[in-house]
PDB file of N, CA and C in Angstrom:
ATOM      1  N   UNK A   1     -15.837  18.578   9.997  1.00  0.00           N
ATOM      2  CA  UNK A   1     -14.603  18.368   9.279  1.00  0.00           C
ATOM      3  C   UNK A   1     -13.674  17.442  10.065  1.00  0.00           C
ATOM      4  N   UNK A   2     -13.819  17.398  11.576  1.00  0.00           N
ATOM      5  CA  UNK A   2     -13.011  16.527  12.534  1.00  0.00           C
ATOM      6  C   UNK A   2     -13.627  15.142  12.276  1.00  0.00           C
ATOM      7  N   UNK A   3     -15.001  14.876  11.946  1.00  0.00           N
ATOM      8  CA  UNK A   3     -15.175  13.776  11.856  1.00  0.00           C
ATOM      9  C   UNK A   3     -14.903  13.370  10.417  1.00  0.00           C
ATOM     10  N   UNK A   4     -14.613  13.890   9.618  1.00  0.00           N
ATOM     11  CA  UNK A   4     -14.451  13.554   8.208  1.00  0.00           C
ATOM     12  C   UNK A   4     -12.764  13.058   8.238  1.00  0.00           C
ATOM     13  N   UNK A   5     -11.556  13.858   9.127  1.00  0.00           N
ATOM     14  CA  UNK A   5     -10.521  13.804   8.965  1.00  0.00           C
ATOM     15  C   UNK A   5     -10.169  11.947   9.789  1.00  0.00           C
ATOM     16  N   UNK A   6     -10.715  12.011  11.022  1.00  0.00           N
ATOM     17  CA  UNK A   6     -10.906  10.612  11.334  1.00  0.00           C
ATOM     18  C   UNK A   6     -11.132   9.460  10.416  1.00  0.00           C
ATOM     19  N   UNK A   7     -12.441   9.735  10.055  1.00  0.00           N
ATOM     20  CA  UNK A   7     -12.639   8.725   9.063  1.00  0.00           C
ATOM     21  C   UNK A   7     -11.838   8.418   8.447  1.00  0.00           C
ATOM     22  N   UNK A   8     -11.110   9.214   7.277  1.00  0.00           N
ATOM     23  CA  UNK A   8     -10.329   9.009   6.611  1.00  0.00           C
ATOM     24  C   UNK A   8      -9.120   8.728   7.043  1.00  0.00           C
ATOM     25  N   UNK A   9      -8.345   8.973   7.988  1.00  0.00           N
ATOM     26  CA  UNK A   9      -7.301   8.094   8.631  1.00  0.00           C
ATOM     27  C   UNK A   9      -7.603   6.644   9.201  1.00  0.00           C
ATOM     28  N   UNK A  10      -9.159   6.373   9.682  1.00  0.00           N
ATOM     29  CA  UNK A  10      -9.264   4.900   9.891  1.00  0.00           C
ATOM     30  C   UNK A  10      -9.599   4.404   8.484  1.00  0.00           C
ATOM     31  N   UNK A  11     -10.033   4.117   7.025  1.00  0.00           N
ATOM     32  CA  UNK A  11     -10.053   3.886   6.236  1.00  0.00           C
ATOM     33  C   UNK A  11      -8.328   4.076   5.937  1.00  0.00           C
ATOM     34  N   UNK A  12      -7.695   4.878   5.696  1.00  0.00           N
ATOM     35  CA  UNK A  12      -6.157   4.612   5.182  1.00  0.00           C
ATOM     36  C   UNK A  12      -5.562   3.384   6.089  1.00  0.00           C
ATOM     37  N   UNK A  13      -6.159   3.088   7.706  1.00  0.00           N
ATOM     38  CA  UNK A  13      -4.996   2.237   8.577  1.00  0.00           C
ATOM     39  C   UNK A  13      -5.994   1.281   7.841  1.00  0.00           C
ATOM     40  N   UNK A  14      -6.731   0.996   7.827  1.00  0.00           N
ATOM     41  CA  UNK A  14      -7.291  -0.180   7.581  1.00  0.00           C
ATOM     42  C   UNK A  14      -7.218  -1.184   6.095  1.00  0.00           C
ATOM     43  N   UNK A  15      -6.799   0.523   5.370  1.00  0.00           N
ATOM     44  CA  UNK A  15      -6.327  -0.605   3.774  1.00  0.00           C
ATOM     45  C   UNK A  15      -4.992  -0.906   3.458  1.00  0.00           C
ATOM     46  N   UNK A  16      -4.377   0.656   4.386  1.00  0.00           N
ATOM     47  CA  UNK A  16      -3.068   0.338   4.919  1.00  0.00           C
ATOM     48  C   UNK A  16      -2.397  -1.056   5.311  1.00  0.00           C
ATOM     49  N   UNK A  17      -3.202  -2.202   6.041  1.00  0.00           N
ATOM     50  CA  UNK A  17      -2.897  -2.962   6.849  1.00  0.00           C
ATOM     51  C   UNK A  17      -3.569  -4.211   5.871  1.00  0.00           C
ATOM     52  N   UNK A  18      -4.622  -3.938   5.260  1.00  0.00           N
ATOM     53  CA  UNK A  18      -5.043  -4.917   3.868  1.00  0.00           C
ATOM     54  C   UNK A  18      -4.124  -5.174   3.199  1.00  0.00           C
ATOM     55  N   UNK A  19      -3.417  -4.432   2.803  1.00  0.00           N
ATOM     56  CA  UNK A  19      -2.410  -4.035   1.564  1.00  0.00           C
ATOM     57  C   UNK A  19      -1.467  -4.432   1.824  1.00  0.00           C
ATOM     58  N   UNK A  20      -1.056  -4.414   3.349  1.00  0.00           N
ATOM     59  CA  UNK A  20       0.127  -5.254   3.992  1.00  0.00           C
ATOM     60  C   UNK A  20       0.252  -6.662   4.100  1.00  0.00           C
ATOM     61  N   UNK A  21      -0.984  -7.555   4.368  1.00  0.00           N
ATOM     62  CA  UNK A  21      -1.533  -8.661   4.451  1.00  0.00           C
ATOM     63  C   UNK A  21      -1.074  -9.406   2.742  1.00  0.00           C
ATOM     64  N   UNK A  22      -1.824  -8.328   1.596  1.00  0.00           N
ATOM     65  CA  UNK A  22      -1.660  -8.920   0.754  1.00  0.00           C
ATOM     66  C   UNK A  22      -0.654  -8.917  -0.154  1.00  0.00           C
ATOM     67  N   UNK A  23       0.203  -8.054   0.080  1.00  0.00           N
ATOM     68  CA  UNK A  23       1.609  -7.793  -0.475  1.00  0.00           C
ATOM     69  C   UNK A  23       2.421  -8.808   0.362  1.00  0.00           C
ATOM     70  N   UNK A  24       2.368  -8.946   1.573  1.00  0.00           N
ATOM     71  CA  UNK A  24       3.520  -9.934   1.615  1.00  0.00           C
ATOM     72  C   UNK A  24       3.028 -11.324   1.303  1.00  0.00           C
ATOM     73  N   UNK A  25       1.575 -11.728   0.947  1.00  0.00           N
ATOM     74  CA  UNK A  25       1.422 -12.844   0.921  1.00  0.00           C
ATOM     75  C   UNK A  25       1.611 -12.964  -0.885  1.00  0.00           C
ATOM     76  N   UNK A  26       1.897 -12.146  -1.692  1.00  0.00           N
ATOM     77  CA  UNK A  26       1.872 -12.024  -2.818  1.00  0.00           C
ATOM     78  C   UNK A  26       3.778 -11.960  -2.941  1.00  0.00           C
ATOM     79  N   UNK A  27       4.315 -11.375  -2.289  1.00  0.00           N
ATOM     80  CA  UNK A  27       6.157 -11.546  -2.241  1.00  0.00           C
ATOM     81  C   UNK A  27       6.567 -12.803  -2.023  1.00  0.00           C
ATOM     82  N   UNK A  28       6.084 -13.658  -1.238  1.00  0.00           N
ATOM     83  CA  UNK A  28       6.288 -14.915  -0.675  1.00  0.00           C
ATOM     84  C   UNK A  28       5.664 -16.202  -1.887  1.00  0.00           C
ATOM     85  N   UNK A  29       4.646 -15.884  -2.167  1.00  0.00           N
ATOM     86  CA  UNK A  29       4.125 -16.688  -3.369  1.00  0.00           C
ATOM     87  C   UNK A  29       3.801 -15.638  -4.708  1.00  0.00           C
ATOM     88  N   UNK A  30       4.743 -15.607  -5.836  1.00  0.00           N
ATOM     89  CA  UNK A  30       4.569 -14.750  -6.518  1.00  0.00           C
ATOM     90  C   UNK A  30       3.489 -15.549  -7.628  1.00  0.00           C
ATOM     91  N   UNK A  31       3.209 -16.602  -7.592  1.00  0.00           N
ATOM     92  CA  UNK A  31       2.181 -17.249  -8.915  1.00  0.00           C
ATOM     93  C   UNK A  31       0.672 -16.889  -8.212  1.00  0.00           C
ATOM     94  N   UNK A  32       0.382 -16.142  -6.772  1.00  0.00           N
ATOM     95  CA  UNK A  32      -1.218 -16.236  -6.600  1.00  0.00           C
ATOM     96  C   UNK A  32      -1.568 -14.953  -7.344  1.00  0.00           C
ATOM     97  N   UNK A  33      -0.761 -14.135  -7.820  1.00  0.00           N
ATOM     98  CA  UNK A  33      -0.873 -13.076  -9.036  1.00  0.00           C
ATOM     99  C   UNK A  33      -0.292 -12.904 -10.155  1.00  0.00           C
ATOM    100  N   UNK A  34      -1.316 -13.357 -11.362  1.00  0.00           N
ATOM    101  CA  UNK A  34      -0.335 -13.715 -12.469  1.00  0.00           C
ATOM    102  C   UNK A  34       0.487 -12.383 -12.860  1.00  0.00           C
ATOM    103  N   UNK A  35       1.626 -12.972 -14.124  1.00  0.00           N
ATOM    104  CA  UNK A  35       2.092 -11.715 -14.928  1.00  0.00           C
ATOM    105  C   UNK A  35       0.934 -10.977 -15.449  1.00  0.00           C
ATOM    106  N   UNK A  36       1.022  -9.645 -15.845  1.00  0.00           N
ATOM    107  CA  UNK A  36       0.459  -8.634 -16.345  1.00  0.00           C
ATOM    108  C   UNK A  36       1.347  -8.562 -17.610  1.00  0.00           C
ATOM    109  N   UNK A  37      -0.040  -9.086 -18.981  1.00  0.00           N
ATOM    110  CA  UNK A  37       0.173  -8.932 -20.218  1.00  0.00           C
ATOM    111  C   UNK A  37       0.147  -7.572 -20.295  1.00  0.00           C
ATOM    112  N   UNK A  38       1.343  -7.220 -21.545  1.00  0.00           N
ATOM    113  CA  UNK A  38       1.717  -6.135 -22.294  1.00  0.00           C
ATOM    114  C   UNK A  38       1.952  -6.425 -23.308  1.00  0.00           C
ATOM    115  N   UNK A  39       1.448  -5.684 -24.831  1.00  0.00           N
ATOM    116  CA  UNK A  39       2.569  -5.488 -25.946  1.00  0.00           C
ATOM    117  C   UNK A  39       3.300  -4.503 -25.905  1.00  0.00           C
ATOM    118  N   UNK A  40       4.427  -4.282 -24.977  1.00  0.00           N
ATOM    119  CA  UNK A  40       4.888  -3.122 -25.765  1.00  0.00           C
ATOM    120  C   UNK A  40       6.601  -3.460 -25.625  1.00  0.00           C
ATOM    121  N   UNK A  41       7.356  -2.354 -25.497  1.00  0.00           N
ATOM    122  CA  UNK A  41       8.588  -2.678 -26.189  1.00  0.00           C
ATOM    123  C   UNK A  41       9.004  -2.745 -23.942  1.00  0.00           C
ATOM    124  N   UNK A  42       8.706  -2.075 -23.331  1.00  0.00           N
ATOM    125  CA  UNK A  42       9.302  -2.513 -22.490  1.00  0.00           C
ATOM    126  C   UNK A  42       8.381  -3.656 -21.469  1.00  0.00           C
ATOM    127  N   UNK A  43       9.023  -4.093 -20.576  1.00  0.00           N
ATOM    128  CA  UNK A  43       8.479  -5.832 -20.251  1.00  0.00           C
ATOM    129  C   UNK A  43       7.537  -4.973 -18.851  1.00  0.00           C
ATOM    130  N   UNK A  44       6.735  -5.527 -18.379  1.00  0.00           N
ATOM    131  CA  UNK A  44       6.366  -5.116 -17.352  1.00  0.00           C
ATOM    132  C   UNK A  44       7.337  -5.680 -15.824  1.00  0.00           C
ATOM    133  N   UNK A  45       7.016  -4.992 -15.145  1.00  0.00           N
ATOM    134  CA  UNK A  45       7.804  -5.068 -13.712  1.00  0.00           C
ATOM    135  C   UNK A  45       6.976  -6.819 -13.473  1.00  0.00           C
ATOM    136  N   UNK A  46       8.245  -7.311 -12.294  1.00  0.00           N
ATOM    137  CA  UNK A  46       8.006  -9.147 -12.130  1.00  0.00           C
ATOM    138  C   UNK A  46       6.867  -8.636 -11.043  1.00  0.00           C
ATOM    139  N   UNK A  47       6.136  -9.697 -10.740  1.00  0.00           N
ATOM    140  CA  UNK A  47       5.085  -9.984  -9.466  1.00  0.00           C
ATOM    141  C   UNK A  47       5.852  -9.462  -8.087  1.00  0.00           C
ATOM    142  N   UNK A  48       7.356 -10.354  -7.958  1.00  0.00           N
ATOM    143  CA  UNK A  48       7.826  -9.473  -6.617  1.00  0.00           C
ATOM    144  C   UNK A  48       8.329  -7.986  -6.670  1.00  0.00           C
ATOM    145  N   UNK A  49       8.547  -7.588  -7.842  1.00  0.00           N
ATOM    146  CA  UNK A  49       8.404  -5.701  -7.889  1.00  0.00           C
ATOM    147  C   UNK A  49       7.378  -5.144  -7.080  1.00  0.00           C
ATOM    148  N   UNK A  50       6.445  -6.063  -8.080  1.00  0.00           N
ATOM    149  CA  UNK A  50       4.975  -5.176  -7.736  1.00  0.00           C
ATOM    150  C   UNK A  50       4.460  -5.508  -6.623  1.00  0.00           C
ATOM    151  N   UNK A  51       4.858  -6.694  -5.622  1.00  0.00           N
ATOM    152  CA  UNK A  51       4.483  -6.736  -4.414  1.00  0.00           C
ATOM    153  C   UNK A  51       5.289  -5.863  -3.817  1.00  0.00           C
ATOM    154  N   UNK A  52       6.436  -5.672  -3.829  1.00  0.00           N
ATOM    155  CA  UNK A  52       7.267  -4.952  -2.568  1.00  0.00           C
ATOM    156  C   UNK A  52       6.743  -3.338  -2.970  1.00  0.00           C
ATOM    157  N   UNK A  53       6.474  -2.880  -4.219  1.00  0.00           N
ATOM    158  CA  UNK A  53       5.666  -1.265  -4.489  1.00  0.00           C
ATOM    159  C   UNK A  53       4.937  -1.218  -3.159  1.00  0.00           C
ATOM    160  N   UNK A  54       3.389  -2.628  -3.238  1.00  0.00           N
ATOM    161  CA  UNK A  54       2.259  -2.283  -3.001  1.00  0.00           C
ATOM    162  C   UNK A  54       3.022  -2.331  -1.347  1.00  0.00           C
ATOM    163  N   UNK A  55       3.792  -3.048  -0.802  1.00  0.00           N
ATOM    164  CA  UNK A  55       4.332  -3.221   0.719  1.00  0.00           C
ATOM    165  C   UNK A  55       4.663  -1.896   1.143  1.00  0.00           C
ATOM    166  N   UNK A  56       5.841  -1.370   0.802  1.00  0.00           N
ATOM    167  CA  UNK A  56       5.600  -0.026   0.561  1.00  0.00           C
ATOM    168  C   UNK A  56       4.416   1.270   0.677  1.00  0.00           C
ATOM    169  N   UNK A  57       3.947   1.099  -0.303  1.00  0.00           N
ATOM    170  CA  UNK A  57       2.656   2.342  -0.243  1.00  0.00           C
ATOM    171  C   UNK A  57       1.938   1.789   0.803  1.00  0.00           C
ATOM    172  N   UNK A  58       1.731   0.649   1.151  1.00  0.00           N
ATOM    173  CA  UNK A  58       0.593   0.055   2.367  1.00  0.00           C
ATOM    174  C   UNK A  58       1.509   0.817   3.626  1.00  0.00           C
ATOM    175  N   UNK A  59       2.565   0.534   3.743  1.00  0.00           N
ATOM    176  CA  UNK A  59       3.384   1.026   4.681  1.00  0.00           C
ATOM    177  C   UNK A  59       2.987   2.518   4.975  1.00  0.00           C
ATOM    178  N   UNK A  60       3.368   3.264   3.960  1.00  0.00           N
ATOM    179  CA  UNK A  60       2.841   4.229   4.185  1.00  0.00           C
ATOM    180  C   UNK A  60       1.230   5.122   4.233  1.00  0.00           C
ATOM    181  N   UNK A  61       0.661   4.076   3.693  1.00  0.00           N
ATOM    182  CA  UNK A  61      -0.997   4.176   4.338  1.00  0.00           C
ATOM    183  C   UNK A  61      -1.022   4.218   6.095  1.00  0.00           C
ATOM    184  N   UNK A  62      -0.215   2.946   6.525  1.00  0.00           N
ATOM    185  CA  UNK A  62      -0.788   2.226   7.954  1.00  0.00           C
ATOM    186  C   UNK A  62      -0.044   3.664   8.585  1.00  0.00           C
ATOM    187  N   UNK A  63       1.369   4.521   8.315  1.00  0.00           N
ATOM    188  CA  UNK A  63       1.339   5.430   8.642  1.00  0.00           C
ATOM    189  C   UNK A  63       0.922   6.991   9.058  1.00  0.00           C
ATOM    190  N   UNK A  64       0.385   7.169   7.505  1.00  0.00           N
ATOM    191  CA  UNK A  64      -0.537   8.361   7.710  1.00  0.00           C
ATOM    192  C   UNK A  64      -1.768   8.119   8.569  1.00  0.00           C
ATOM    193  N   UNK A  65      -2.450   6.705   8.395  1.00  0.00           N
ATOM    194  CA  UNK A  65      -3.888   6.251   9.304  1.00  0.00           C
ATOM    195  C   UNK A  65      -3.527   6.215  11.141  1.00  0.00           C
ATOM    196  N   UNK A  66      -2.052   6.186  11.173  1.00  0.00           N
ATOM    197  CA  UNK A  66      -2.079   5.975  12.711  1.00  0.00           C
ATOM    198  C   UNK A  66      -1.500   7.140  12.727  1.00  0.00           C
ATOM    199  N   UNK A  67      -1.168   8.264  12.329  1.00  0.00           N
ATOM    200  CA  UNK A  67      -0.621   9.416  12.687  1.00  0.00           C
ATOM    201  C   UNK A  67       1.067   9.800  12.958  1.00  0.00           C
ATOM    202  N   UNK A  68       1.338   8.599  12.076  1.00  0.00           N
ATOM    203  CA  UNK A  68       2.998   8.808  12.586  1.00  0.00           C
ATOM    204  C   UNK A  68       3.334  10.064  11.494  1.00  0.00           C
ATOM    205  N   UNK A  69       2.608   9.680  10.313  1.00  0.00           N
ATOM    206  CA  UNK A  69       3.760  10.521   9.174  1.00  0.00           C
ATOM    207  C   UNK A  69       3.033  12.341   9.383  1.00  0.00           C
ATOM    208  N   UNK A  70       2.379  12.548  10.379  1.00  0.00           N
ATOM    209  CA  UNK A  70       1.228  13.690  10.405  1.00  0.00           C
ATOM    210  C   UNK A  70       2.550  15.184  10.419  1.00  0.00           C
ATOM    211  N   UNK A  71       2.636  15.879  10.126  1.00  0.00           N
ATOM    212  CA  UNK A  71       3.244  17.027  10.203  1.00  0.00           C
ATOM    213  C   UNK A  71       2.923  17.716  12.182  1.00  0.00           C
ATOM    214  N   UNK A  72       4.105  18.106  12.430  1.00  0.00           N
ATOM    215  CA  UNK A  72       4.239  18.719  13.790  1.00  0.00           C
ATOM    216  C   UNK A  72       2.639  20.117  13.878  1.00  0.00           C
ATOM    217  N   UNK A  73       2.358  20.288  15.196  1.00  0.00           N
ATOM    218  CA  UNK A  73       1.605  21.189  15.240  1.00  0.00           C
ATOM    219  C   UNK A  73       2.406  22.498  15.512  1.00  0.00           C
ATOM    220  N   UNK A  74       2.225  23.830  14.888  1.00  0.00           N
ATOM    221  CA  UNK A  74       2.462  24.661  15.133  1.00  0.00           C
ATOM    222  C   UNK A  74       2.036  25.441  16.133  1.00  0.00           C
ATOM    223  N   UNK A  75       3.099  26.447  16.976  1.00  0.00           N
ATOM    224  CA  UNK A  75       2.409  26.960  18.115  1.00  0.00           C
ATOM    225  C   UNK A  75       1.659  28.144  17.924  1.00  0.00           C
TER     226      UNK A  75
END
């Protein structure tokens, strides 16, 4: 189970830090991801919304994967 919990914190830093790469390169140039068609009555969120979301949640990937956001150990 110790090696399963590892894993999965190096997979979160690592998409964590993907996600970081490609969100800010997606905030900075918002046309290398087009709009997202909708019909409906409300408009979808712009490209830099949805980059600064994904900056965000990556943020908090690269956190949980390096152990900052981990809950205290009890004695």
């Amino acid at each position: 189970m110790r090696r399963l919990s590892i894993f999965v914190r190096w997979a979160c830093l690592l998409a964590g830090i993907c996600g970081l790469v490609i969100s800010t390169w997606a905030f900075i140039d918002p046309s290398a991801f087009p709009q997202m068609r909708m019909d409906t009555m409300v408009p979808p969120p712009s490209p830099r919304w949805r980059a600064a979301f994904g900056f965000v949640f990556s943020l908090l990937l690269v956190g949980y994967g390096s152990g900052k956001l981990r809950h205290r150990e009890l004695p």
